[in-house]
C-alpha atoms as a PDB file:
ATOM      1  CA  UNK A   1      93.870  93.665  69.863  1.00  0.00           C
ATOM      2  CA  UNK A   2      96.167  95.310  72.029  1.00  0.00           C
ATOM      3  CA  UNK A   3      95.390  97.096  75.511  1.00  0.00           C
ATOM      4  CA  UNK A   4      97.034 100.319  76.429  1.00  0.00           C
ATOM      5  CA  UNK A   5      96.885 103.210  79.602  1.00  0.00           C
ATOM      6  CA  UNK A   6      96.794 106.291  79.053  1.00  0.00           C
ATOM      7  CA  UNK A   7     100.670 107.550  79.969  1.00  0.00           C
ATOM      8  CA  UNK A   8     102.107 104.158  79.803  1.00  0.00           C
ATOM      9  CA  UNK A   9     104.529 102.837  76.736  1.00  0.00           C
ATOM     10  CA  UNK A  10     103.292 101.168  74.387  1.00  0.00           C
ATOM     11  CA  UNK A  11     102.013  97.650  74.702  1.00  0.00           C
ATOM     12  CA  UNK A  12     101.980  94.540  72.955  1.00  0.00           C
ATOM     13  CA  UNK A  13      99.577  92.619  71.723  1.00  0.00           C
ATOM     14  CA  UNK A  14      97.271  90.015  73.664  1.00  0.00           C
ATOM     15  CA  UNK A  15      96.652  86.993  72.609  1.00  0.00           C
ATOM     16  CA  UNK A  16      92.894  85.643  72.531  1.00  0.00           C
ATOM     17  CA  UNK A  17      92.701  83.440  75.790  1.00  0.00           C
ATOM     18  CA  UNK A  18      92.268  79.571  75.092  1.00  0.00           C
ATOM     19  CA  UNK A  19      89.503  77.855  76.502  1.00  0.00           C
ATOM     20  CA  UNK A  20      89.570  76.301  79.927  1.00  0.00           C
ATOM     21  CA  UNK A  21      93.714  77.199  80.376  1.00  0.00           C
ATOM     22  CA  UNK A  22      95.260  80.088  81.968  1.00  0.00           C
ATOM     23  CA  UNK A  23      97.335  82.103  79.393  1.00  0.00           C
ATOM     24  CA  UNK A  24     100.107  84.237  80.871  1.00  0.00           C
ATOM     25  CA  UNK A  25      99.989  87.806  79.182  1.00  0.00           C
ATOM     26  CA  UNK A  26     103.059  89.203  77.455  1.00  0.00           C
ATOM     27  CA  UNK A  27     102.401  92.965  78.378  1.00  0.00           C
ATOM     28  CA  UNK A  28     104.870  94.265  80.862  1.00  0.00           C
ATOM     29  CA  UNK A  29     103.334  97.501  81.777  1.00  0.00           C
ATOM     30  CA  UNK A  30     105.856 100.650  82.965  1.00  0.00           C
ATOM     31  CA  UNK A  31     104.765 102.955  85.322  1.00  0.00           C
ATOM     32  CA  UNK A  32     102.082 105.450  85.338  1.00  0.00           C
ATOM     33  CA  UNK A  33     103.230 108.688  86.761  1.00  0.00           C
ATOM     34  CA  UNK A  34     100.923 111.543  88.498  1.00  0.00           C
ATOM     35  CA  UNK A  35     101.247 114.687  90.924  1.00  0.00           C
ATOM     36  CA  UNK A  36     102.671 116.184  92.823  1.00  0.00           C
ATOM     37  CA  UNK A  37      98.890 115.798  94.695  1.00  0.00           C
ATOM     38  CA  UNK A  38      99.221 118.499  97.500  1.00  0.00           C
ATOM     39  CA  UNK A  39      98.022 117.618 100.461  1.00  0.00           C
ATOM     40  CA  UNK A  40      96.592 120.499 102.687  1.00  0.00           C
ATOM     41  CA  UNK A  41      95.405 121.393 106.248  1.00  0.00           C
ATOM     42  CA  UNK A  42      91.737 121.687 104.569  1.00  0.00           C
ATOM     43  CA  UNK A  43      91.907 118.427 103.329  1.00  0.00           C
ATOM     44  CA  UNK A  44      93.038 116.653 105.942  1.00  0.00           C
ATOM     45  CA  UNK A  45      90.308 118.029 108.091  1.00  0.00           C
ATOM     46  CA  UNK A  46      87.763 117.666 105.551  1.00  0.00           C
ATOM     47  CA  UNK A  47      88.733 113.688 105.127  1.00  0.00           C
ATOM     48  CA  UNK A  48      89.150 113.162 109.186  1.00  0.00           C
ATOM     49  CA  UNK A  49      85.365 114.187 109.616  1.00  0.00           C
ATOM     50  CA  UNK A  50      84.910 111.767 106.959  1.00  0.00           C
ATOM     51  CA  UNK A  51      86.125 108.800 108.083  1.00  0.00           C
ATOM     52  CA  UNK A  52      85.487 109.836 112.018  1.00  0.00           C
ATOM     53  CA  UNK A  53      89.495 110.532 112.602  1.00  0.00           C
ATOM     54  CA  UNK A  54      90.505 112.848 114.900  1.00  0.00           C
ATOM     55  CA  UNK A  55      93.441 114.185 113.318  1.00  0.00           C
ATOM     56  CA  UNK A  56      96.991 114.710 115.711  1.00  0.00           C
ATOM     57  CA  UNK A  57      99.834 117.563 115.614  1.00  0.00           C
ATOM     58  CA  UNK A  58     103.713 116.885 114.837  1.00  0.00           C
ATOM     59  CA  UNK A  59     105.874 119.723 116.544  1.00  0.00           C
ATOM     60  CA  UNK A  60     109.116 118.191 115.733  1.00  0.00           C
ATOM     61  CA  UNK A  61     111.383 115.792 113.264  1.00  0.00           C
ATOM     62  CA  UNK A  62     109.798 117.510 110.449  1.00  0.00           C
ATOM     63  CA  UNK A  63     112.382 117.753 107.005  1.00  0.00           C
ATOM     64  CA  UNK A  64     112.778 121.390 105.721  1.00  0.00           C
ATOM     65  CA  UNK A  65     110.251 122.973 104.029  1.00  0.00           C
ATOM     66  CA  UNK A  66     107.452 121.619 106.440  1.00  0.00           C
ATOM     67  CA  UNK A  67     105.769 124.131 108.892  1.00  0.00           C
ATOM     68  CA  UNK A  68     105.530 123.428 112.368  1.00  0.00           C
ATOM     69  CA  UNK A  69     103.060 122.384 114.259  1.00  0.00           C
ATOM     70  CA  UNK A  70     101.894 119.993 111.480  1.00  0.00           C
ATOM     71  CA  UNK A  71      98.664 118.158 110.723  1.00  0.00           C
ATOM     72  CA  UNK A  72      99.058 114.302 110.603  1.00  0.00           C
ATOM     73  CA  UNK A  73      96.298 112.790 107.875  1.00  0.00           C
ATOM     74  CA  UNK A  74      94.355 109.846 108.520  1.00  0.00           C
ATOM     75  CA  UNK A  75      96.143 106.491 107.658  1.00  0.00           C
ATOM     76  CA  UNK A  76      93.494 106.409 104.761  1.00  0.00           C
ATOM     77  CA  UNK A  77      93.689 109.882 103.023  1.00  0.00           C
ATOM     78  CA  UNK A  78      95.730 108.132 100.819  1.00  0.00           C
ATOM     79  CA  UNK A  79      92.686 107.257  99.155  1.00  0.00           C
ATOM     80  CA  UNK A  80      92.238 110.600  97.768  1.00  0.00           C
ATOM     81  CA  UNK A  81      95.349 110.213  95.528  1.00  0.00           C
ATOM     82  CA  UNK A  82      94.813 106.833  94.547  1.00  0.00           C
ATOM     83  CA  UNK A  83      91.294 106.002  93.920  1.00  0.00           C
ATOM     84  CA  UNK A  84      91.487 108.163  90.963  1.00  0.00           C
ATOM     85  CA  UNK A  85      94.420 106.563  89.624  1.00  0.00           C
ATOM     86  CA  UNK A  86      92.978 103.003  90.279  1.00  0.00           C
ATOM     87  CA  UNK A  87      89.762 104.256  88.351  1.00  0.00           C
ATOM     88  CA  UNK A  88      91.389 105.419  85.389  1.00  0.00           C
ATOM     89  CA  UNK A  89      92.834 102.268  84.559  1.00  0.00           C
ATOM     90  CA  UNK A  90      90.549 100.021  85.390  1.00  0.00           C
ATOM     91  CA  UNK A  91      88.688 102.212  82.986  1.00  0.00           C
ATOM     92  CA  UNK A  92      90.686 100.044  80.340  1.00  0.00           C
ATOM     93  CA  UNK A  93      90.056  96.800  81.883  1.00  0.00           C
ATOM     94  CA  UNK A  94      86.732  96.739  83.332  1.00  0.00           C
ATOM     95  CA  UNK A  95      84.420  95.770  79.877  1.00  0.00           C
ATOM     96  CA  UNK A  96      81.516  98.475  79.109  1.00  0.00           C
ATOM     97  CA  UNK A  97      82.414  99.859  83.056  1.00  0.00           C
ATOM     98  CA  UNK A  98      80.720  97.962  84.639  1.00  0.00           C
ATOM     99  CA  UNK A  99      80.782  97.966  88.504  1.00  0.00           C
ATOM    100  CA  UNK A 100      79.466  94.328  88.739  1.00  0.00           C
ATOM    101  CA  UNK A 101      82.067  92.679  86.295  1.00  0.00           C
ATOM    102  CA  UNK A 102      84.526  92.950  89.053  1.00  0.00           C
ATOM    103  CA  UNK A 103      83.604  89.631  91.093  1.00  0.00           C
ATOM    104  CA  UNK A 104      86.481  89.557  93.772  1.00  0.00           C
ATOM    105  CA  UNK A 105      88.702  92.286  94.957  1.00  0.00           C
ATOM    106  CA  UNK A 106      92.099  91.647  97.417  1.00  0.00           C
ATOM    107  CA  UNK A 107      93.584  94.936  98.953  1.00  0.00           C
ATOM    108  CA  UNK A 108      96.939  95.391 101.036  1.00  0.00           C
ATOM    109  CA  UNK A 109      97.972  98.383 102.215  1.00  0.00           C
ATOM    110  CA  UNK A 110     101.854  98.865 103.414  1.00  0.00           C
ATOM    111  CA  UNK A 111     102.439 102.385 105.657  1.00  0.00           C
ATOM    112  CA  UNK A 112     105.333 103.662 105.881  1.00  0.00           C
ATOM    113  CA  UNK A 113     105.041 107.327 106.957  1.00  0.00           C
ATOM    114  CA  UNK A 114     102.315 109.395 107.620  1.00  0.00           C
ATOM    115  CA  UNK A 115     101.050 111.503 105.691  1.00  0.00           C
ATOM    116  CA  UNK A 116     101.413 115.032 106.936  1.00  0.00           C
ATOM    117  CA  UNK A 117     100.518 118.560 105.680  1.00  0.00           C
ATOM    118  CA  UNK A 118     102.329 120.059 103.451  1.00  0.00           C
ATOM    119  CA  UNK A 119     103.408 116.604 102.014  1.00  0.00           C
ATOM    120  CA  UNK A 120     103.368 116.515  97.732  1.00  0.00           C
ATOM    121  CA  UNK A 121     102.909 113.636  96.999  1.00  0.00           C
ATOM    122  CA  UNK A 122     103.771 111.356  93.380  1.00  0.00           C
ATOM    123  CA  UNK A 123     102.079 108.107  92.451  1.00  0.00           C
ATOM    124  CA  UNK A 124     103.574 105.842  91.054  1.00  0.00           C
ATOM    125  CA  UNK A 125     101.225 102.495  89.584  1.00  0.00           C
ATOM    126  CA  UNK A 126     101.739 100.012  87.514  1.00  0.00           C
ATOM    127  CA  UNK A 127      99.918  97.203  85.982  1.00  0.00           C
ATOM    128  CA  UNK A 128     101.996  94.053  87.643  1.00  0.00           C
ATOM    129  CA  UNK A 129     100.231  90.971  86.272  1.00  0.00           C
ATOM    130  CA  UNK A 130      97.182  90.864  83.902  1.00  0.00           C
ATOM    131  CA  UNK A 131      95.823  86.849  83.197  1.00  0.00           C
ATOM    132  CA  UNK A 132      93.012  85.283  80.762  1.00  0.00           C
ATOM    133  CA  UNK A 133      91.472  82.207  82.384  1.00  0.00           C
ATOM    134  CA  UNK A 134      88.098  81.798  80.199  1.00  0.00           C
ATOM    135  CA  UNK A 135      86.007  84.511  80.602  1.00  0.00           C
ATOM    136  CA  UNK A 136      88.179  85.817  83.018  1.00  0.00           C
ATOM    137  CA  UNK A 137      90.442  88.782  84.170  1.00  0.00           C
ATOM    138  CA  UNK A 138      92.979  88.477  86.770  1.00  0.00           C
ATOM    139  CA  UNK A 139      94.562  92.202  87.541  1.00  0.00           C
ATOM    140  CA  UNK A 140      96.911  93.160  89.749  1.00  0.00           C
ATOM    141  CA  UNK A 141      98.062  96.565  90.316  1.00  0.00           C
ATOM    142  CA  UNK A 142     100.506  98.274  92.553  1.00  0.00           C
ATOM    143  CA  UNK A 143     101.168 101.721  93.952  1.00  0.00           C
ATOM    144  CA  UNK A 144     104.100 103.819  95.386  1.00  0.00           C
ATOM    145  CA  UNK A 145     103.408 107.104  97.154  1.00  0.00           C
ATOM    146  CA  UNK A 146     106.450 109.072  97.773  1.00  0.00           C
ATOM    147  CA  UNK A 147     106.648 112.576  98.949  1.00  0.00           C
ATOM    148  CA  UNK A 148     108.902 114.979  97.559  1.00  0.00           C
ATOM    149  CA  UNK A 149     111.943 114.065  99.618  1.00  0.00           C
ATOM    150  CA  UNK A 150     111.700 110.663  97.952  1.00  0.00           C
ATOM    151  CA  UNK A 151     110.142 108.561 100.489  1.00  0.00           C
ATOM    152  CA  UNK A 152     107.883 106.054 100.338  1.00  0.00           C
ATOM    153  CA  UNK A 153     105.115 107.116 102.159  1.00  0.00           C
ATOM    154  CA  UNK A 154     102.686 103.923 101.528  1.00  0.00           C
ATOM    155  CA  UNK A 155     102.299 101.254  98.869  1.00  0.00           C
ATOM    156  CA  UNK A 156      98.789  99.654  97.732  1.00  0.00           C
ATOM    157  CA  UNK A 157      98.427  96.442  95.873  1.00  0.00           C
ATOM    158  CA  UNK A 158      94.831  95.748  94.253  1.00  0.00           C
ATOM    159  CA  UNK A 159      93.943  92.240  93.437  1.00  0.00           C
ATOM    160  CA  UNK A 160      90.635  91.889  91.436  1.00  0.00           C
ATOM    161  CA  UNK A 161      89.266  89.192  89.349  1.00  0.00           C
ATOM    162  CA  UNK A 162      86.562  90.600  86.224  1.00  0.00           C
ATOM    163  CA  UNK A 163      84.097  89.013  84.074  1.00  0.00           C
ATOM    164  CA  UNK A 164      85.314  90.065  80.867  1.00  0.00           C
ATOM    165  CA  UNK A 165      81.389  89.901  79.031  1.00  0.00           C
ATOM    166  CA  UNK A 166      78.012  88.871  79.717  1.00  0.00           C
ATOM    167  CA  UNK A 167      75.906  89.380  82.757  1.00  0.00           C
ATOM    168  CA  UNK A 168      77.930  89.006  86.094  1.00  0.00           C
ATOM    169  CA  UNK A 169      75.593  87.697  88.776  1.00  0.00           C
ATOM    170  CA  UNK A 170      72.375  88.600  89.771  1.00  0.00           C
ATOM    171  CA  UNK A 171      71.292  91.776  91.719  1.00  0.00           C
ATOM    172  CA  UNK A 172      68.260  91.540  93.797  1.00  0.00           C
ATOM    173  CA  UNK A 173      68.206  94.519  95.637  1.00  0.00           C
ATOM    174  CA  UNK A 174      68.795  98.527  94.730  1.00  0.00           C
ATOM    175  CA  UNK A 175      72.088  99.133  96.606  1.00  0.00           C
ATOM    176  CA  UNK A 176      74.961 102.200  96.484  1.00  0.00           C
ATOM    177  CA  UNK A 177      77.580  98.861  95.362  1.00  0.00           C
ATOM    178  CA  UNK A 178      80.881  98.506  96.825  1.00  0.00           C
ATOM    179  CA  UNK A 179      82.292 100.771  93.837  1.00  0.00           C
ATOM    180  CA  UNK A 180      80.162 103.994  94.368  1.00  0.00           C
ATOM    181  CA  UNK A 181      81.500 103.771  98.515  1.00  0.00           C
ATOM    182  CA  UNK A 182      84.651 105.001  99.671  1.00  0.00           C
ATOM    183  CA  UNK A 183      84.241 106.273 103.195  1.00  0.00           C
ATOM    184  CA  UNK A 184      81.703 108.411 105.129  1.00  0.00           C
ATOM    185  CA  UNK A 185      81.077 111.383 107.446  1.00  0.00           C
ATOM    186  CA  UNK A 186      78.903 109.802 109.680  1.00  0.00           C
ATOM    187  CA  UNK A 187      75.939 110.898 111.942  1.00  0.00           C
ATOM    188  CA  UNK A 188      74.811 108.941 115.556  1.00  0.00           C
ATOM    189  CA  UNK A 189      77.609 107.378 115.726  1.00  0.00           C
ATOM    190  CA  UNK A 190      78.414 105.350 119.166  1.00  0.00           C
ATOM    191  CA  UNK A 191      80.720 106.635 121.478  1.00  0.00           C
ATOM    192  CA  UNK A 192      84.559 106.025 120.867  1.00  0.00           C
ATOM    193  CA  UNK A 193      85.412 102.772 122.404  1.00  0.00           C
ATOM    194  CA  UNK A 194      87.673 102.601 125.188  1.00  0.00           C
ATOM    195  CA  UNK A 195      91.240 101.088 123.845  1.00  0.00           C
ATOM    196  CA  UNK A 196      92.203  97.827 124.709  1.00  0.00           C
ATOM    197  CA  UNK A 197      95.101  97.810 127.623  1.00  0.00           C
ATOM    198  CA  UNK A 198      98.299  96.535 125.884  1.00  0.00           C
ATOM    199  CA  UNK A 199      99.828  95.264 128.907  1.00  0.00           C
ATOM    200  CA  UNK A 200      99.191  91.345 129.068  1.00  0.00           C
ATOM    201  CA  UNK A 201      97.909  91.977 125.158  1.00  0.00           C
ATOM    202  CA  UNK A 202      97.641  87.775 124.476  1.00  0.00           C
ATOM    203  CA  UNK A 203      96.425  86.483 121.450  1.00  0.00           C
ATOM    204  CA  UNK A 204      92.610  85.554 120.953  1.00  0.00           C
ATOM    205  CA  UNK A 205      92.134  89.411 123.329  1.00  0.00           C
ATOM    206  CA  UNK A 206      89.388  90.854 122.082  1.00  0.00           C
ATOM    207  CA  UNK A 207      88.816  94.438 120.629  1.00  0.00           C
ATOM    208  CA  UNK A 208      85.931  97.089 121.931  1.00  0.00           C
ATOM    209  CA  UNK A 209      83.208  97.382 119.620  1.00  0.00           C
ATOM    210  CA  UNK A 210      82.558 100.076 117.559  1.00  0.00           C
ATOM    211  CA  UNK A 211      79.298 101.282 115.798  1.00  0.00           C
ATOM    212  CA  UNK A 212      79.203 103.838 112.926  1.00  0.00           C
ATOM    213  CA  UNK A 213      75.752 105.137 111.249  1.00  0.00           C
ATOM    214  CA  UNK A 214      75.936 106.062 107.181  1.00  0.00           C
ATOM    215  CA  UNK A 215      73.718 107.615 105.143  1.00  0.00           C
ATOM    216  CA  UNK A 216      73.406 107.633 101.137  1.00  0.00           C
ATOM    217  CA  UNK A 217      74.593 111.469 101.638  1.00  0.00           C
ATOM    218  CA  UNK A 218      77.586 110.258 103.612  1.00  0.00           C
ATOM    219  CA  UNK A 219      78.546 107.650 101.171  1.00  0.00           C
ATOM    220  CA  UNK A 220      77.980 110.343  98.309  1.00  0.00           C
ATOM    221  CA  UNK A 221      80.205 113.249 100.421  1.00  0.00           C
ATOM    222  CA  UNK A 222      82.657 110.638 100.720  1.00  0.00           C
ATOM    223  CA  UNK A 223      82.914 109.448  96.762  1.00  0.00           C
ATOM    224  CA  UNK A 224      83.345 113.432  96.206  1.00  0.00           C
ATOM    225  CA  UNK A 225      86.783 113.139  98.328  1.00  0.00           C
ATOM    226  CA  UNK A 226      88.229 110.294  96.453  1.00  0.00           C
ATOM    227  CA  UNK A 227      87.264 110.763  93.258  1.00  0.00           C
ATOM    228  CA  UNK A 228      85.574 107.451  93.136  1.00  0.00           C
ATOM    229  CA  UNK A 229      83.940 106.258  90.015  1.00  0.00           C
ATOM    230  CA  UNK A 230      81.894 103.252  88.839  1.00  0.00           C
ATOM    231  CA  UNK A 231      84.681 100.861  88.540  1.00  0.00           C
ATOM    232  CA  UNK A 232      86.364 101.872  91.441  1.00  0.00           C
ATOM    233  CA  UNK A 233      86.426  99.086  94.274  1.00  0.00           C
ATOM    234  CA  UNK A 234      85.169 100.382  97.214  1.00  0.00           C
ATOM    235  CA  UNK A 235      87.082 101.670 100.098  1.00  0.00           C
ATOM    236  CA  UNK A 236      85.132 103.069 102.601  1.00  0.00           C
ATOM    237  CA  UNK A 237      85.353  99.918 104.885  1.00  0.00           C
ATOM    238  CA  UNK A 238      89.193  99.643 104.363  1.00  0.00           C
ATOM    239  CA  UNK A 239      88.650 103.257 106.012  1.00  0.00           C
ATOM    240  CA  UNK A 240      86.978 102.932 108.440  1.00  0.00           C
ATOM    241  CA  UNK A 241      89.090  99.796 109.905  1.00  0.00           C
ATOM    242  CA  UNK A 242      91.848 102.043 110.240  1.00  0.00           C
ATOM    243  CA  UNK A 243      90.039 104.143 112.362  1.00  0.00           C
ATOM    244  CA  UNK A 244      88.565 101.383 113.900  1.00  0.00           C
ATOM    245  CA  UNK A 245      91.872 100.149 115.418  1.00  0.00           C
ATOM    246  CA  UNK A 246      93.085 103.616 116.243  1.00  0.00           C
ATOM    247  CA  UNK A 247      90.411 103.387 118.308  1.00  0.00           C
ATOM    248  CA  UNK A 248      90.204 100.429 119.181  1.00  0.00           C
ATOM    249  CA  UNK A 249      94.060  99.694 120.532  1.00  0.00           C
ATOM    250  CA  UNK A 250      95.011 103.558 121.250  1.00  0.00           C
ATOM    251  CA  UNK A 251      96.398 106.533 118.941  1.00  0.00           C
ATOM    252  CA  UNK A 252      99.806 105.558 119.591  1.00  0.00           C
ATOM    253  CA  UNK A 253      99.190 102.457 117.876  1.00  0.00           C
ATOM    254  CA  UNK A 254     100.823 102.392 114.004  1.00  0.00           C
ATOM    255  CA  UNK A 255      99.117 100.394 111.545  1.00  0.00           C
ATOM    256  CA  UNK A 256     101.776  98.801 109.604  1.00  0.00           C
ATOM    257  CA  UNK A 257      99.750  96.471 107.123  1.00  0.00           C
ATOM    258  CA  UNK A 258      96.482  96.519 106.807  1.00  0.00           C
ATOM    259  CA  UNK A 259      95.162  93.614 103.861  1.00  0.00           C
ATOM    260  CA  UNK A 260      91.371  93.250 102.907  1.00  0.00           C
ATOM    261  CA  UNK A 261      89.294  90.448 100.491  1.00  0.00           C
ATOM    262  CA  UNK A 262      85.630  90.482  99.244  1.00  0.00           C
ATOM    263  CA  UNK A 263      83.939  89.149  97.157  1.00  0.00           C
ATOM    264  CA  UNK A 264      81.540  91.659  95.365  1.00  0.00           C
ATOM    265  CA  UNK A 265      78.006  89.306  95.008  1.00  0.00           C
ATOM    266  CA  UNK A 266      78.436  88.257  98.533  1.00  0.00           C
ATOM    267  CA  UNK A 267      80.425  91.550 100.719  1.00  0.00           C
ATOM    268  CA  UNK A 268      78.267  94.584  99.621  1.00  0.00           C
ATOM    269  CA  UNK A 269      77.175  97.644 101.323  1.00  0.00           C
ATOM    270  CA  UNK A 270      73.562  97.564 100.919  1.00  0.00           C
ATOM    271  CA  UNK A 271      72.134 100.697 101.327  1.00  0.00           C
ATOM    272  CA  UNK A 272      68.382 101.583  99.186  1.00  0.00           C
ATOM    273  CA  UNK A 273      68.087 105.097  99.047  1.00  0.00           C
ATOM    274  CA  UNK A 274      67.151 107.298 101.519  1.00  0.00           C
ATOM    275  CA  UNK A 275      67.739 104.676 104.068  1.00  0.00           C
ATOM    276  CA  UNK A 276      70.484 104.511 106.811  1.00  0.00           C
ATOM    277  CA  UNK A 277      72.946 101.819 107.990  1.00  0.00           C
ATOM    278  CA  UNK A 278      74.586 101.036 110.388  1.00  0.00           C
ATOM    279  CA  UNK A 279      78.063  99.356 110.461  1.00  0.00           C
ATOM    280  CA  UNK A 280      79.837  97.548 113.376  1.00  0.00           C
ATOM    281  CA  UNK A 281      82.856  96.829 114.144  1.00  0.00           C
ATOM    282  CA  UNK A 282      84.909  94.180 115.931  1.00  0.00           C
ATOM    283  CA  UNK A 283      88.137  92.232 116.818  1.00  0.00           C
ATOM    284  CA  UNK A 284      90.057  89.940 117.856  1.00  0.00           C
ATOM    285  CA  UNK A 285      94.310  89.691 118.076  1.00  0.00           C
ATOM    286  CA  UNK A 286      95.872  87.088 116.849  1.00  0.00           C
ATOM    287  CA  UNK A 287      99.705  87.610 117.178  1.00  0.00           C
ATOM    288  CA  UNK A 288     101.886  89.042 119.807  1.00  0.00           C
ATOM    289  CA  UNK A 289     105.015  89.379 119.212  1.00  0.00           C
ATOM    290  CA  UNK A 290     106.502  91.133 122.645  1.00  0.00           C
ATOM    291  CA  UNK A 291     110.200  91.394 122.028  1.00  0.00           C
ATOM    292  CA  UNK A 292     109.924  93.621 118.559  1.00  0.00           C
ATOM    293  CA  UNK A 293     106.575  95.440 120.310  1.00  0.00           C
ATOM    294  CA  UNK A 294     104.305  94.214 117.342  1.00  0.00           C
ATOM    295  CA  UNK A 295     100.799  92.643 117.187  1.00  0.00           C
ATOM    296  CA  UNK A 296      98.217  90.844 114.939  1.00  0.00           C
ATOM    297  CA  UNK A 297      94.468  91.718 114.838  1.00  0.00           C
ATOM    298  CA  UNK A 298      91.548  90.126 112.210  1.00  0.00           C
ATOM    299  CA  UNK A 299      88.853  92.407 111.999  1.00  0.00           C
ATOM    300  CA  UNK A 300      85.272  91.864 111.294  1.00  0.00           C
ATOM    301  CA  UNK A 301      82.716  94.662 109.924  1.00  0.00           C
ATOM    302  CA  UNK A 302      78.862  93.963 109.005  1.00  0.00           C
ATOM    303  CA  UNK A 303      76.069  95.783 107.753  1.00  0.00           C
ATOM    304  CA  UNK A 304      73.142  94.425 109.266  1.00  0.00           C
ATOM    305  CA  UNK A 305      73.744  90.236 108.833  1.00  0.00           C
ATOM    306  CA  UNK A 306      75.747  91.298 105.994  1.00  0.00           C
ATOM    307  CA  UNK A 307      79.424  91.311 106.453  1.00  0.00           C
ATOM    308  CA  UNK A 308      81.567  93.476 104.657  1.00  0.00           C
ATOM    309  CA  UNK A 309      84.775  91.656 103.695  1.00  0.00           C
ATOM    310  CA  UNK A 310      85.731  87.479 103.938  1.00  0.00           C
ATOM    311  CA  UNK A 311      88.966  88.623 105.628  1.00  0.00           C
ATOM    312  CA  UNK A 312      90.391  91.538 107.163  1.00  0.00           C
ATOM    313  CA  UNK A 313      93.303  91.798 109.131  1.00  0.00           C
ATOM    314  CA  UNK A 314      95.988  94.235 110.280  1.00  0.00           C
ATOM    315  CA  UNK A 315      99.761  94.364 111.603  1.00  0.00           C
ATOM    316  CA  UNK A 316     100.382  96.634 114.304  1.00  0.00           C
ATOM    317  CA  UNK A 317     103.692  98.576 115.870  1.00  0.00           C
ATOM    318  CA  UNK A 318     102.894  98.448 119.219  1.00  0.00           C
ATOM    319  CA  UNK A 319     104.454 101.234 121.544  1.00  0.00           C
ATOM    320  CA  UNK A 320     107.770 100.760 123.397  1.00  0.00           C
END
């Protein structure tokens, strides 16, 4: 049997994996290639109300070609080039598609740049490691976004461990599962939180709280944006942690690293149809480093008594 991806050379085969043992696969994928994906005022707008962003202006340090004043996209637009690109190969991975085969996913996030308007951006993914252990799967996937100067703009690396057959776990409850949920246009939300003042940051400071409202129709809105499919781990909390913090510590703030891990049984958005939830928000730093004006936050989201990830945590540039 061998496993290929659409747009990728061809593979070789996989051996059958042995019982009990790890067995290192010999596929070495190359990269998967798409765009440019244009990225446009509209869009930008359309994905800020989304994920509760309010979107700044950049008058100046713009490279040719680039209008002036320019829209700056949410840290997690990226999401609207990716998620497709995630979903279509997992699409060869993911056995039958089927959302609940994926048992544990890991996320990290590396920005860059920001995304602005006008920006065309190229993806660039490839498969990095793919492992048999039993009835296991263990994927791990990587992608580049550069603009059309050549920059990298951000890089994502997906972790996920799949069930490759048989029934995955148990699901008691009708829920919209981590894969159908990307990020949401939310209604009642709770007022912005008031940033937390950097001076005398120390670790164990603790972040405002923040509460956001969703809706199956904001979680549906939201998997419209992204493109987000079955097997498509969810990203709407990833989201709306990024806009958490920019809240939460200040605009001027950069998120430099932003790294997520759930378990998919166990960190679920439960949300039965037409019901609402509500999600909150908190956290807590961890690391100051003064001289190079960075920090360390862990960040902890729940739905209901359900929380959302096992860990969550972000690297910040702190302003000079």
């Amino acid at each position: 049997m061998s496993e290929t991806i659409p747009g990728l050379r061809r593979t070789h085969a996989l051996r059958p994996a042995r019982d009990a043992e790890a067995v290192p696969s010999p596929v070495v994928y190359r990269h998967l290639t798409t765009g440019p994906h244009p990225i446009d005022g509209d869009l930008i707008r359309e994905f800020s109300r989304a994920v509760r962003h309010v979107p700044s202006t950049r008058l100046s340090g713009l490279p040719d070609g680039y209008e002036s004043p320019t829209l700056v996209a949410p840290p997690s637009c990226s999401a609207t080039v990716l998620t497709p690109v995630l979903g279509d190969i997992l699409a060869e991975f993911v056995p039958d598609g089927v959302a609940d085969r994926i048992l544990h996913v890991d996320q990290v996030v590396e920005f860059r740049r920001p995304v602005v308007e006008g920006d065309r951006l190229t993806c660039r993914t490839a498969v990095e490691a793919f492992r048999h252990f039993a009835d296991y799967h263990v994927l791990s996937i990587k992608s580049v976004l550069v603009d059309r100067q050549g920059a990298v703009k951000q890089t994502a690396t997906t972790s996920l461990l799949t069930r490759m057959g048989g029934a995955s776990g148990p699901v008691s409850e009708p829920r919209v599962v981590r894969s159908h949920v990307c990020a949401a246009r939310t209604r009642g939300s709770a007022a912005t939180p008031k940033p937390i003042a950097l001076d005398g940051l120390t670790v164990g400071s603790e972040l405002p709280r923040w509460d956001v409202g969703l809706t199956h129709d904001d979680l549906t809105d939201y998997a419209r944006l992204t493109g987000a499919t079955d097997t498509t781990p969810s990203t709407i909390e990833l989201a709306l942690v990024s806009t958490y913090l920019g809240k939460a510590v200040g605009a001027d703030i950069g998120i430099t690293r932003l790294r997520t891990q759930a378990a998919r049984h166990t960190h679920y958005l439960g949300l039965p149809a037409p019901d609402s939830t509500t999600l909150r928000f908190h956290g807590h730093v961890t690391a100051v480093d003064v001289k190079h004006r960075r920090a360390s936050v862990t960040v902890t989201v729940h739905a209901d008594d359900r929380g959302l990830f096992s860990y969550a945590a972000a690297d910040l540039r702190l302003p000079d």
